[in-house]
N, C-alpha and C. Protein backbone atom coordinates (compact mmCIF):
# COMPACT_ATOMS: atom_id res chain seq x y z
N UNK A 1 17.97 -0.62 0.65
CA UNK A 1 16.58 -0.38 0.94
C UNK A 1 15.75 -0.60 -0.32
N UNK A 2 14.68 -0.98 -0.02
CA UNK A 2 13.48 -1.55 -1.14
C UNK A 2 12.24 -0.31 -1.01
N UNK A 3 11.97 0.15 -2.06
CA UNK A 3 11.01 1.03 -1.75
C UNK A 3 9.74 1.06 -3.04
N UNK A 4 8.63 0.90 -2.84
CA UNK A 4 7.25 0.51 -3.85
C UNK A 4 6.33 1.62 -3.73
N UNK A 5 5.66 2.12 -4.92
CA UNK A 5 4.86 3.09 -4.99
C UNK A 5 3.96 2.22 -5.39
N UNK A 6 2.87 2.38 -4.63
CA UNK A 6 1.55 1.46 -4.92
C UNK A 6 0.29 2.44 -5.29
N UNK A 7 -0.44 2.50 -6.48
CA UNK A 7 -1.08 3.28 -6.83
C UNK A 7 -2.40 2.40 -7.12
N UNK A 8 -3.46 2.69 -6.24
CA UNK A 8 -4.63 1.61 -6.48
C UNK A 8 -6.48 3.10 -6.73
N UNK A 9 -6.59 2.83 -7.59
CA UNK A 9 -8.04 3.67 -8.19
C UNK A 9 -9.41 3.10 -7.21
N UNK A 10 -10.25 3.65 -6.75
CA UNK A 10 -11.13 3.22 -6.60
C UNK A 10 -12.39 3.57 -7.44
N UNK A 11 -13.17 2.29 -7.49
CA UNK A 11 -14.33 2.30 -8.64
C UNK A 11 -15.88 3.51 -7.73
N UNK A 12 -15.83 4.31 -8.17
CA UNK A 12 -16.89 5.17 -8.53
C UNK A 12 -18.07 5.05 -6.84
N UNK A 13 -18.11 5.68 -6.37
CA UNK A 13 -19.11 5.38 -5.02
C UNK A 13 -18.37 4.41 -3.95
N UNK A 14 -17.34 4.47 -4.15
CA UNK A 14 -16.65 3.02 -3.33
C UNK A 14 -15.49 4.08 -2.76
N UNK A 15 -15.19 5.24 -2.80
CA UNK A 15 -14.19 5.60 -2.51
C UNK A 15 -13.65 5.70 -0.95
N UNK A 16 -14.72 6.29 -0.37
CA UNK A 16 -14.20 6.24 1.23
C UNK A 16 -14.32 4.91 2.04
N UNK A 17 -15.47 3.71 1.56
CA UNK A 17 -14.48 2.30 1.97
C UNK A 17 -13.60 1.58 1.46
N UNK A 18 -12.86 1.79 0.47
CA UNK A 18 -11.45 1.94 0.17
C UNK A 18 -10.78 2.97 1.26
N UNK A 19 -10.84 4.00 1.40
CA UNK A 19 -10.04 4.15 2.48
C UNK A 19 -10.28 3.69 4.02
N UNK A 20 -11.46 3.41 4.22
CA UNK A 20 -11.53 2.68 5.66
C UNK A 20 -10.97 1.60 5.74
N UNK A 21 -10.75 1.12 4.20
CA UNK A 21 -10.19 -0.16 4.30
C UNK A 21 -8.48 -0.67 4.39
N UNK A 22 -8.12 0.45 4.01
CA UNK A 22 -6.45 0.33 4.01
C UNK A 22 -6.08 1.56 5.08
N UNK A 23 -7.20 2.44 5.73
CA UNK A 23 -7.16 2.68 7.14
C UNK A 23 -6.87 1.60 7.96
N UNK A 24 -7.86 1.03 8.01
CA UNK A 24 -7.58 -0.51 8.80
C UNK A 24 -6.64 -1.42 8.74
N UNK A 25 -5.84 -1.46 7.43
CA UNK A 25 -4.77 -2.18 7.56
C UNK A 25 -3.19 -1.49 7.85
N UNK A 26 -3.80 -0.50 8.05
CA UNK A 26 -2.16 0.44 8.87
C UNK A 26 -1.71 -0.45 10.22
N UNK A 27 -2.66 -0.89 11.22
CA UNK A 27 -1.89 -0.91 12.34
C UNK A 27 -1.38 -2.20 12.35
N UNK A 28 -1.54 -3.31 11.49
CA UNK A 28 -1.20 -4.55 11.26
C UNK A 28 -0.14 -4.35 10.73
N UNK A 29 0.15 -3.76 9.46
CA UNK A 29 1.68 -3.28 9.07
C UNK A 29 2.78 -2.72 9.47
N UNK A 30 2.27 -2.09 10.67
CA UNK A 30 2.95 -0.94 11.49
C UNK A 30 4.28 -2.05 11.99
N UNK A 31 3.59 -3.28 12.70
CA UNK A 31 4.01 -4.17 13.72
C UNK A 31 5.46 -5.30 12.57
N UNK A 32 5.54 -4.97 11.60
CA UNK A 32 6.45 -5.64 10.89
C UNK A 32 7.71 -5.67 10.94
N UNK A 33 8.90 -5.93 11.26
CA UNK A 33 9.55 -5.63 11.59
C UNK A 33 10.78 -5.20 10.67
N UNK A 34 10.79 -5.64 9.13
CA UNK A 34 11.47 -5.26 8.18
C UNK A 34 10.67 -4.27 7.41
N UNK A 35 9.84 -3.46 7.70
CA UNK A 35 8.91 -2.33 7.09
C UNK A 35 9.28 -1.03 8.05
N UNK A 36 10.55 -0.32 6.71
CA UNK A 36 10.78 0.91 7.68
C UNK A 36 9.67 1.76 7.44
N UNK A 37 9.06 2.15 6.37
CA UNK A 37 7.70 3.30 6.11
C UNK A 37 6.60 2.61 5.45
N UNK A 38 5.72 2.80 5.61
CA UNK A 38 4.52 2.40 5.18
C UNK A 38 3.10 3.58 5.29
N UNK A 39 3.63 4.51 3.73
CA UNK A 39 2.44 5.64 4.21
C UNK A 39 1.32 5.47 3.09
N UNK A 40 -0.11 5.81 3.42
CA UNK A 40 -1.48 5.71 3.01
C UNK A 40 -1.32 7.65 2.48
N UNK A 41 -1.70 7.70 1.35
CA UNK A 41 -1.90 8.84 0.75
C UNK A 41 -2.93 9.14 0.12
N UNK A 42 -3.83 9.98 0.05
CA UNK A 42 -5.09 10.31 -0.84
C UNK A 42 -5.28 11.52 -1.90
N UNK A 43 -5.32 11.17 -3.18
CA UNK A 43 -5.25 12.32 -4.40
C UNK A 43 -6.03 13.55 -3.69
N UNK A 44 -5.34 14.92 -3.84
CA UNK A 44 -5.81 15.64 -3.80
C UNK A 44 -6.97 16.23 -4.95
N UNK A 45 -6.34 15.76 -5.89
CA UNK A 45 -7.16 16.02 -7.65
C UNK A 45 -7.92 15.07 -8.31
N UNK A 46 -7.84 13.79 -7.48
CA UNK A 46 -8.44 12.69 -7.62
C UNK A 46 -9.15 11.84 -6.30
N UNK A 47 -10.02 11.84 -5.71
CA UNK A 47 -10.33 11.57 -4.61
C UNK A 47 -10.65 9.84 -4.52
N UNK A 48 -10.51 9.25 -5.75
CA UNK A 48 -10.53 7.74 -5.96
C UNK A 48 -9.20 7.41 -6.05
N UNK A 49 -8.26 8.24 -5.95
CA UNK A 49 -7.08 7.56 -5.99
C UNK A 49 -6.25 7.89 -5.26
N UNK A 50 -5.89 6.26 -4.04
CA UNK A 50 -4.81 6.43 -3.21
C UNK A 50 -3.44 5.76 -3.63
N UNK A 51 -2.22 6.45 -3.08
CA UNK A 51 -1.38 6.24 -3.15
C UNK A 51 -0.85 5.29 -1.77
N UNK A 52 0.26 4.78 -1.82
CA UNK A 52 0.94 3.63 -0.81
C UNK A 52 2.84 3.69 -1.41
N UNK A 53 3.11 4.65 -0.48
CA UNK A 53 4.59 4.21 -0.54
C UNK A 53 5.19 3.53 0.87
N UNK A 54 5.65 2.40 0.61
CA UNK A 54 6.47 1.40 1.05
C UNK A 54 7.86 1.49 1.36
N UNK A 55 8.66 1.16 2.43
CA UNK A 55 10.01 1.48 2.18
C UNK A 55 10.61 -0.05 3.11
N UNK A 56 11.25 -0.73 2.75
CA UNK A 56 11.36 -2.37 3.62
C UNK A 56 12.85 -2.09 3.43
N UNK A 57 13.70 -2.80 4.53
CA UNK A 57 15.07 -2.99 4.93
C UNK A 57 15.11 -3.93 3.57
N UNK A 58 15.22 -4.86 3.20
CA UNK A 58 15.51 -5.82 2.14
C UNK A 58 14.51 -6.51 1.47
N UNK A 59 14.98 -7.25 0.20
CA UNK A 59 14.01 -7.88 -0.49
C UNK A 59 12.98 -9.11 0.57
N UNK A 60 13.65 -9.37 1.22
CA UNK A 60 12.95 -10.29 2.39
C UNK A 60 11.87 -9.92 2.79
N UNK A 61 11.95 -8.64 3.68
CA UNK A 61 11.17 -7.87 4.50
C UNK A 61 9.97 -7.93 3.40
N UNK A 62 10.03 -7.16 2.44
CA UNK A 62 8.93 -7.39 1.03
C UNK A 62 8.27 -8.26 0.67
N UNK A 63 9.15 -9.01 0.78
CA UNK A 63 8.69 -10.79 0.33
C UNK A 63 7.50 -11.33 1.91
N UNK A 64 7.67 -10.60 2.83
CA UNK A 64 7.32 -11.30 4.09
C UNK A 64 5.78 -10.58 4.26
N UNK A 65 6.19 -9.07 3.74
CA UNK A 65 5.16 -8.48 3.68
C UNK A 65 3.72 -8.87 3.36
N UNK A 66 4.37 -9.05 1.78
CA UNK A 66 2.93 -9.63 0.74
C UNK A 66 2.49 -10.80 0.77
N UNK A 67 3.23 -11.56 1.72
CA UNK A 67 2.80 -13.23 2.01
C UNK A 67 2.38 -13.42 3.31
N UNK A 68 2.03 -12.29 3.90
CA UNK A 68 0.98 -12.39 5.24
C UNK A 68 -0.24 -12.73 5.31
N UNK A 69 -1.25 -13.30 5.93
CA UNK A 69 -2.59 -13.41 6.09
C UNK A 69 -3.27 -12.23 5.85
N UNK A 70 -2.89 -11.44 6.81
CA UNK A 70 -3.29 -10.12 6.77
C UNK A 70 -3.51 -9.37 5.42
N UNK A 71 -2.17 -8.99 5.19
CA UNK A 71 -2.37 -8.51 3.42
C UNK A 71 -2.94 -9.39 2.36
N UNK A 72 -3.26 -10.65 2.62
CA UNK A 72 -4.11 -11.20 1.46
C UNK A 72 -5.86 -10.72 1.99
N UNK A 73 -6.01 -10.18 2.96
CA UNK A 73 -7.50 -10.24 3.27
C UNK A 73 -7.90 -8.84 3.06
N UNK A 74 -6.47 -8.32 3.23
CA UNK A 74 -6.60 -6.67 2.63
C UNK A 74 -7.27 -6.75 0.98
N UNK A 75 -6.77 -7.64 0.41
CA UNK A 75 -6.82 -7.72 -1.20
C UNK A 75 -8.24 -8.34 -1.30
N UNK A 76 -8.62 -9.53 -0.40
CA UNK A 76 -9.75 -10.19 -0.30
C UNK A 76 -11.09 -8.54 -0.26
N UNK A 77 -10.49 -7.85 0.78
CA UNK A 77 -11.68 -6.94 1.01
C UNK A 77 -11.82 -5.64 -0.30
N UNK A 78 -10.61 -5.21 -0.85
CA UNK A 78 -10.12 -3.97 -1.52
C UNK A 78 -10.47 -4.42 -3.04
N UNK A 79 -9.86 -5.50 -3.28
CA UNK A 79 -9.65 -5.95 -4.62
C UNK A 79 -11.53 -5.40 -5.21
N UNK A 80 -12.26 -5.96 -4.59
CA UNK A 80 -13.92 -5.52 -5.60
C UNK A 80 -14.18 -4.31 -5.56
N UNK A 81 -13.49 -3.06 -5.31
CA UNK A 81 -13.82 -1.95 -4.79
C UNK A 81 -12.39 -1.32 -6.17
N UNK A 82 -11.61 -1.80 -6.24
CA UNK A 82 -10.70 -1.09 -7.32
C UNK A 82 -11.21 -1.04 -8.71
N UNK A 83 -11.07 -0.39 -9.06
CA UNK A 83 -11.37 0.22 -10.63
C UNK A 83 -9.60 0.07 -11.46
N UNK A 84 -9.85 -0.60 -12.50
CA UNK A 84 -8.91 -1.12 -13.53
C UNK A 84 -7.79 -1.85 -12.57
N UNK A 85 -6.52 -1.85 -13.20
CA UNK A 85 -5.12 -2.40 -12.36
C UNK A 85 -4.18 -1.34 -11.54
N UNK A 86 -4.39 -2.18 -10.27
CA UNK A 86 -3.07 -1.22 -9.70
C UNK A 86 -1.63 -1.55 -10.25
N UNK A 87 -1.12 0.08 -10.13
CA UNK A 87 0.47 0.66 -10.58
C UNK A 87 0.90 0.30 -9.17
N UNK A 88 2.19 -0.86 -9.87
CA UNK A 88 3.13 -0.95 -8.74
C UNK A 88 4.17 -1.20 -9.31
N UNK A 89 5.27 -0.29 -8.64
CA UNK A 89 6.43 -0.17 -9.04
C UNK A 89 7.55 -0.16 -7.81
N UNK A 90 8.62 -0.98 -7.93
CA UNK A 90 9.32 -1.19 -6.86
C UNK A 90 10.72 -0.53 -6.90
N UNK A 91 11.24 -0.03 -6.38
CA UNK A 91 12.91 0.56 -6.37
C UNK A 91 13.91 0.14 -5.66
N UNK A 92 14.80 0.21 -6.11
CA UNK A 92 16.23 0.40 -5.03
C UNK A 92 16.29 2.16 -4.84
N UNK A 93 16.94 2.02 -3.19
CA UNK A 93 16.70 3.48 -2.74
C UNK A 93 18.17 3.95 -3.00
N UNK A 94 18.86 4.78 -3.55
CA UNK A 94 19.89 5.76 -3.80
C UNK A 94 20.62 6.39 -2.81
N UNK A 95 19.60 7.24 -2.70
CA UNK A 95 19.54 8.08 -1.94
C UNK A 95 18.74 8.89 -1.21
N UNK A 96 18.87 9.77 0.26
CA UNK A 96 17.51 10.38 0.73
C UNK A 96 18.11 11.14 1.54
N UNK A 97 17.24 11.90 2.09
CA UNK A 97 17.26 13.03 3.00
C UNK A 97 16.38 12.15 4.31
N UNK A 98 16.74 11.92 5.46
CA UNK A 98 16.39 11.74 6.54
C UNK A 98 15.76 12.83 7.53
């Protein structure tokens, strides 16, 4: 299993369409078929900053992910609304509790 913590800031007055905006791209991701989790998280201590953990059957599934139409228009819409660079970091999964 492949699993990515995606950590993206939003710039200052922009915060809740940043989340309408990766609201909106939940149900397009949902439908993937190598994407076992895909959860939208919002700082409790930081209200500009959402979190995105990812969890894909294989490097494929990943690869298929980020080379969709869809997720480039996510970036098309999100990208002017982020403040500095998003933290992304990818794993191999170990282990887990189900």
């Amino acid at each position: 299993m492949i699993v990515v913590s995606a950590v993206l800031e939003a710039q200052a007055g922009k915060e809740d369409n940043m989340e309408r905006a990766l609201m909106d791209f939940m149900p397009t991701v949902k439908s993937e078929e190598g994407t076992i989790a895909y959860i939208l998280h919002r700082s409790k201590g930081d209200p500009a900053k959402f979190m995105v953990y990812e969890k894909y059957v294989d490097e494929a599934a990943l690869a298929y992910h980020g080379s969709t139409k869809y997720f480039k228009e996510l970036f098309d819409t999100v990208g002017p609304m982020i403040a500095g660079t998003p933290s992304i970091d990818i794993y191999d999964e170990l282990a887990a509790k189900e």
